[in-house]
C-alpha atoms as a PDB file:
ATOM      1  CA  UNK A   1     -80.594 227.703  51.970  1.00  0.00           C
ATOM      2  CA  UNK A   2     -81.104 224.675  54.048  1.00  0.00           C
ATOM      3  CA  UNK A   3     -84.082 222.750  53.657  1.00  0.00           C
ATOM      4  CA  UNK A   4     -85.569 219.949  56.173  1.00  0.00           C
ATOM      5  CA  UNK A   5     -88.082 217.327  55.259  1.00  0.00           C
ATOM      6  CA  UNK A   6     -89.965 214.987  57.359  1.00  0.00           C
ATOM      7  CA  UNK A   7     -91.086 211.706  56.969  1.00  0.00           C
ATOM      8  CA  UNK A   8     -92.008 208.720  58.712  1.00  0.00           C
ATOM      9  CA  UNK A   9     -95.859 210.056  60.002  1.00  0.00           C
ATOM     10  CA  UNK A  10     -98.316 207.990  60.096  1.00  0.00           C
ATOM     11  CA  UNK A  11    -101.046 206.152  62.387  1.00  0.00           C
ATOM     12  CA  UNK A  12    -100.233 203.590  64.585  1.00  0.00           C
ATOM     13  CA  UNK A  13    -102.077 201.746  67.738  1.00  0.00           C
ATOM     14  CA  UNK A  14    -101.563 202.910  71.220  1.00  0.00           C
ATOM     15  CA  UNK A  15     -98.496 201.091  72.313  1.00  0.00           C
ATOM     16  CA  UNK A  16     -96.510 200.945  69.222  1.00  0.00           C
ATOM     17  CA  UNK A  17     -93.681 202.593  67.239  1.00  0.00           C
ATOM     18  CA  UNK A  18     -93.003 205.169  64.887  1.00  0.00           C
ATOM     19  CA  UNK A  19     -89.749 206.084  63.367  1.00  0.00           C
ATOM     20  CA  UNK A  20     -89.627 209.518  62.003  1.00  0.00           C
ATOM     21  CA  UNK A  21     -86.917 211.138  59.572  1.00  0.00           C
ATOM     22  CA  UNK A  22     -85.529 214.256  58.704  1.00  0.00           C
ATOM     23  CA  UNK A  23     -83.567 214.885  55.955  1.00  0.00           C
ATOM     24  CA  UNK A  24     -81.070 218.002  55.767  1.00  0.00           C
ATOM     25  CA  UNK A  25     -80.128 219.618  52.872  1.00  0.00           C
ATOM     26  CA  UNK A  26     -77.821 222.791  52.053  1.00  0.00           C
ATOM     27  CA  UNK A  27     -75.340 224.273  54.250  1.00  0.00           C
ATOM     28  CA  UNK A  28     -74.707 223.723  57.921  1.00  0.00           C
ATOM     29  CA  UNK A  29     -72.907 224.189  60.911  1.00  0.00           C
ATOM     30  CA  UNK A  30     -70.562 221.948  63.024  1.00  0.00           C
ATOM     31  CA  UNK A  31     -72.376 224.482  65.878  1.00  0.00           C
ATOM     32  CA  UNK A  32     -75.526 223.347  64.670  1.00  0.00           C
ATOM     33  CA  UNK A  33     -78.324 221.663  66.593  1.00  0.00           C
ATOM     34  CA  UNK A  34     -81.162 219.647  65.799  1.00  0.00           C
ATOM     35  CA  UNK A  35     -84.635 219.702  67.412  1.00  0.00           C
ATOM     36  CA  UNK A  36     -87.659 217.612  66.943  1.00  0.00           C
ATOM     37  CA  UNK A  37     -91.006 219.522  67.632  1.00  0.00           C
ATOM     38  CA  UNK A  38     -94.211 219.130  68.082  1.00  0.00           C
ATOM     39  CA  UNK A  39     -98.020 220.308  67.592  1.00  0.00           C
ATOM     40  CA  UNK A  40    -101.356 219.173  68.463  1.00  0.00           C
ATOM     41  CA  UNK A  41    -104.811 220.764  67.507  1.00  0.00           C
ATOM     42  CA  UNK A  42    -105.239 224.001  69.622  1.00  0.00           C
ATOM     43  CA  UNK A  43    -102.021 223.553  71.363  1.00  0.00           C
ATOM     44  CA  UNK A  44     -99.084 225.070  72.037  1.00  0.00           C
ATOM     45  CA  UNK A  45     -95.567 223.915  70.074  1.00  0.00           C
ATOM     46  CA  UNK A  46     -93.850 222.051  72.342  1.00  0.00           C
ATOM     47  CA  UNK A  47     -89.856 220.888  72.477  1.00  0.00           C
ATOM     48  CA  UNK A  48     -89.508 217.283  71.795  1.00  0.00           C
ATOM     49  CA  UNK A  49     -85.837 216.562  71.921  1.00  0.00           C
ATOM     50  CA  UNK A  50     -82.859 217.770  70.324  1.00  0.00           C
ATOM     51  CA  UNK A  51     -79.061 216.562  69.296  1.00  0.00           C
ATOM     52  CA  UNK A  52     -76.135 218.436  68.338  1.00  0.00           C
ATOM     53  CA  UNK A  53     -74.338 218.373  64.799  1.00  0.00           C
ATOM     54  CA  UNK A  54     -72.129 215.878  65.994  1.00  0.00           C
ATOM     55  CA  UNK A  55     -74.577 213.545  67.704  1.00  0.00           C
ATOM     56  CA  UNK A  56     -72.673 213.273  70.719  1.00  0.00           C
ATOM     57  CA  UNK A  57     -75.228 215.492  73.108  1.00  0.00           C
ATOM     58  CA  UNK A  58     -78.836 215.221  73.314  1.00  0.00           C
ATOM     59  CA  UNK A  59     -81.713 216.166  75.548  1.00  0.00           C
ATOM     60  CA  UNK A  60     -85.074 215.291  76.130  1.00  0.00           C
ATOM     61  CA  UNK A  61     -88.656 216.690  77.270  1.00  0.00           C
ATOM     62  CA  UNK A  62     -89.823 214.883  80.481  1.00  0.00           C
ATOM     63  CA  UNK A  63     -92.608 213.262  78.459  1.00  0.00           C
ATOM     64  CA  UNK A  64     -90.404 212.050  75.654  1.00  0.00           C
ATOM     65  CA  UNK A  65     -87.621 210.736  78.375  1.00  0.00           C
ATOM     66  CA  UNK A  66     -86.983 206.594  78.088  1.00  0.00           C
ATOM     67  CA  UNK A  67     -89.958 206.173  75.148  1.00  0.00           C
ATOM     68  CA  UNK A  68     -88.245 208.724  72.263  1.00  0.00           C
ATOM     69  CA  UNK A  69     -84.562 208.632  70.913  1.00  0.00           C
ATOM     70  CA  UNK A  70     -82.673 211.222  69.082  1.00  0.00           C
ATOM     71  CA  UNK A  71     -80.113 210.136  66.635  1.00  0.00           C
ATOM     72  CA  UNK A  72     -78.252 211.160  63.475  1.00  0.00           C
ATOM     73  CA  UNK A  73     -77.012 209.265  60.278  1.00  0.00           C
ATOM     74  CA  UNK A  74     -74.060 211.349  59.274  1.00  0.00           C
ATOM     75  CA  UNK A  75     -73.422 209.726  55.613  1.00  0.00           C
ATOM     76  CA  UNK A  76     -77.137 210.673  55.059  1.00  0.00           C
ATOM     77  CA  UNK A  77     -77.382 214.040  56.738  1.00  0.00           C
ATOM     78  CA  UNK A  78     -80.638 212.453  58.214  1.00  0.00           C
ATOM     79  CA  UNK A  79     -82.187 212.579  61.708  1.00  0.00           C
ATOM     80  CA  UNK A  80     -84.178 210.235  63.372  1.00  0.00           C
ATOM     81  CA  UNK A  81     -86.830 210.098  66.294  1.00  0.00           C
ATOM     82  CA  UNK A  82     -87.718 207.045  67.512  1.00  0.00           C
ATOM     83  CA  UNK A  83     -90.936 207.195  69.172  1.00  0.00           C
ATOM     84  CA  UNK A  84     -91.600 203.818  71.405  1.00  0.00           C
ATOM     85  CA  UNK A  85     -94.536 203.118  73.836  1.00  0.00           C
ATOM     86  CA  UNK A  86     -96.625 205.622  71.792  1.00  0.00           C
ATOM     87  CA  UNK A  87     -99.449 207.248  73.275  1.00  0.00           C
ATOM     88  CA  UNK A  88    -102.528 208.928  72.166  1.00  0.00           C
ATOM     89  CA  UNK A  89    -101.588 212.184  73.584  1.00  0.00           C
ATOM     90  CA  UNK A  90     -98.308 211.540  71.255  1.00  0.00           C
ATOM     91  CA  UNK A  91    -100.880 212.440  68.489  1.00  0.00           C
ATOM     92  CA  UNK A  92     -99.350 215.809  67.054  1.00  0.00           C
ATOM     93  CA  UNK A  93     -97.326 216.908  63.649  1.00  0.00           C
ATOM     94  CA  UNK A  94     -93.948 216.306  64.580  1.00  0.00           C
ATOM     95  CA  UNK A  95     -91.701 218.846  62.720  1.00  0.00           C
ATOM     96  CA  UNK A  96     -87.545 219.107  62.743  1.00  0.00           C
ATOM     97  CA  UNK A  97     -85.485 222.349  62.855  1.00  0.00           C
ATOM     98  CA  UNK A  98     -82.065 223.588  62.667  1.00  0.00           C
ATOM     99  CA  UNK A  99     -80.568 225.788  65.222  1.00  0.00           C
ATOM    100  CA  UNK A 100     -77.275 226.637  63.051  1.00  0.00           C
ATOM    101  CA  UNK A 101     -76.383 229.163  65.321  1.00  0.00           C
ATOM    102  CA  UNK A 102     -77.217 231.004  68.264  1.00  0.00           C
ATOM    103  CA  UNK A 103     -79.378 227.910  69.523  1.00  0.00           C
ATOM    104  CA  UNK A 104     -82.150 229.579  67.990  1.00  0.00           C
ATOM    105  CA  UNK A 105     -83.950 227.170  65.495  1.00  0.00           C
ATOM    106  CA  UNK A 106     -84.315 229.280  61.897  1.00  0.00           C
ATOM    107  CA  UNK A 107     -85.116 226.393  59.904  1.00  0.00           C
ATOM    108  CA  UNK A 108     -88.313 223.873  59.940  1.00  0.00           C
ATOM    109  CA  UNK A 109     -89.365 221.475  58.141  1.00  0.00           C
ATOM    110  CA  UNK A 110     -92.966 221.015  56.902  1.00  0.00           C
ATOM    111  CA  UNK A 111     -94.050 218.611  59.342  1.00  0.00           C
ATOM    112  CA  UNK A 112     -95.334 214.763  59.022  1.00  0.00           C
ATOM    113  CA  UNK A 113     -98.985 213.960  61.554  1.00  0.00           C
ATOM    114  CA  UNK A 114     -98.443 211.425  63.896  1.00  0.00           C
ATOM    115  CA  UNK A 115    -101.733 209.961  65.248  1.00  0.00           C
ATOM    116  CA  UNK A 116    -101.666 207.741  68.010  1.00  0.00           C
ATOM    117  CA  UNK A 117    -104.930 205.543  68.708  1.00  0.00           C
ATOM    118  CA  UNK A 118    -106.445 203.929  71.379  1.00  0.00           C
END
């Protein structure tokens, strides 16, 4: 069973950083792909950006693009977002999944709040 948890949340001041963390556990995939989420109140989930297994490949949304970065720490089986410039519409719970197959995402974490102020 493969199990994600998220870390890294917190509140921060319009204009400054976050770095968020995902930790994998259990079996997975050299297919696999990573995907950082998102969620505000009475929204929609939204795609945040995603990176495959081997950390070579990784796409953006348009409103994470040149402010958010994707990356992995193989040794740790850990995945990062850094979130730069932050924004109060940023404010959301950020979750990570797993797409280990199929590029559908089966696995989520729990999620960590992010709360951007102004």
């Amino acid at each position: 069973q493969v199990q994600l948890v998220e870390s890294g949340g917190g509140l921060v001041q319009a204009g400054g950083s976050l770095r968020l963390s995902c930790a994998v556990s259990g079996p997975t995939f050299s297919t696999a792909v990573m995907g950082w989420f998102r969620q505000a109140p009475e929204k929609a989930r939204e795609f945040v950006a995603q990176l495959n297994w081997s950390g070579d490949t990784t796409y953006y949304a348009d409103s994470a693009k040149g402010r958010f970065t994707i990356s992995r720490d193989h040794a740790k089986n850990t995945v990062f977002l850094q979130m730069n410039s932050l924004k109060p519409e940023d404010t959301a719970v950020y979750l990570c999944a797993i797409a280990t197959s199929g590029g559908v995402y089966n696995y989520w974490g729990q999620g960590t709040q992010v709360t951007v102020s102004s």
